[in-house]
Protein backbone atom coordinates (compact mmCIF):
# COMPACT_ATOMS: atom_id res chain seq x y z
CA UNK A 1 -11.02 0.27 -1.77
CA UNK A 2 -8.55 -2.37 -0.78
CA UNK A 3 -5.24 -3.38 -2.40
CA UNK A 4 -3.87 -7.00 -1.77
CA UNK A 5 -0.42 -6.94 -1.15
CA UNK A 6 1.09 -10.52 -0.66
CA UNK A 7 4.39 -10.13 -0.36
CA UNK A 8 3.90 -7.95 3.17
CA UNK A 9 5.20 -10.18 5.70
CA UNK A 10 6.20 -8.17 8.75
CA UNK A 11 6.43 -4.20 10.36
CA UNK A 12 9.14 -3.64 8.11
CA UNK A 13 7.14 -4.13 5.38
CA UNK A 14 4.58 -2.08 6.33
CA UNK A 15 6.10 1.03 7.45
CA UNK A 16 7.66 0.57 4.17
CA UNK A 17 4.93 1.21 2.30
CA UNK A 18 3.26 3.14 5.06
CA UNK A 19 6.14 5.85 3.73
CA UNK A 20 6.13 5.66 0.44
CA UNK A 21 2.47 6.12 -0.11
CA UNK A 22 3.18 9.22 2.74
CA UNK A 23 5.58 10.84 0.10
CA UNK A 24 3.48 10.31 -2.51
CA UNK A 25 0.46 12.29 -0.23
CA UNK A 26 -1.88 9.34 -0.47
CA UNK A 27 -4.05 8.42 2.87
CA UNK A 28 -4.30 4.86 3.06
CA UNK A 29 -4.11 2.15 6.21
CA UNK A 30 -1.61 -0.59 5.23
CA UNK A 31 -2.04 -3.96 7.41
CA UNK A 32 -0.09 -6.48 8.37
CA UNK A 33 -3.31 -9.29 9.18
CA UNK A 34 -5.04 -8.52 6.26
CA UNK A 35 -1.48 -8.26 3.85
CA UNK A 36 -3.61 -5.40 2.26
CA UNK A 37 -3.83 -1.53 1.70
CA UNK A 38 -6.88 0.48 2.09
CA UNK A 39 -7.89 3.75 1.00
CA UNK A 40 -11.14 5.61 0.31
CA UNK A 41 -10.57 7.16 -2.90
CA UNK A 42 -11.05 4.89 -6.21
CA UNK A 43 -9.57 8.17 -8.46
CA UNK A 44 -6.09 7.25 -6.19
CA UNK A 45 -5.67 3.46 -7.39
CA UNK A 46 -3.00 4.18 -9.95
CA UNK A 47 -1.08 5.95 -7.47
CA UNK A 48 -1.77 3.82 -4.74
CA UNK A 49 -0.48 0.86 -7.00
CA UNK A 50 2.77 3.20 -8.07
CA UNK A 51 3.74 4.01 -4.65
CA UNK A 52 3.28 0.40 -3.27
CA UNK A 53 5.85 -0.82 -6.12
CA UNK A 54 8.14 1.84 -5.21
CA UNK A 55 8.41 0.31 -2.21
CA UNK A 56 9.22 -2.75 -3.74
CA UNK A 57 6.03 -4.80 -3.36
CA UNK A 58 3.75 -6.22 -5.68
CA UNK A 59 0.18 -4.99 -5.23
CA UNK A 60 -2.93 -6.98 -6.29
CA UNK A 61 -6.24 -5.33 -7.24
């Protein structure tokens, strides 16, 4: 599954999230290129979506 994040513009922003979905004890790859987070397992979504606000981004599904 992949999660559209616009608002990732640099490293910053993804080590950002990189962490917060870490805490949280979600796998996922966050990239830069692709302004996106991606993660295997659908049943994770909600908390995918939580942890990437945390953060303070705004995730797109």
């Amino acid at each position: 599954m992949k999660v559209t994040v616009p608002d990732i513009s640099c490293s910053h922003c993804v080590m950002a999230i990189q962490k917060s979905l870490l805490v949280n004890g979600l796998n996922a790859q966050v990239s830069l290129i692709e302004k996106a987070v991606s993660f295997k397992e659908e049943k994770d979504l909600e908390k995918v979506l939580d942890a990437i606000r945390k953060a303070g981004y705004t995730p797109q599904v």
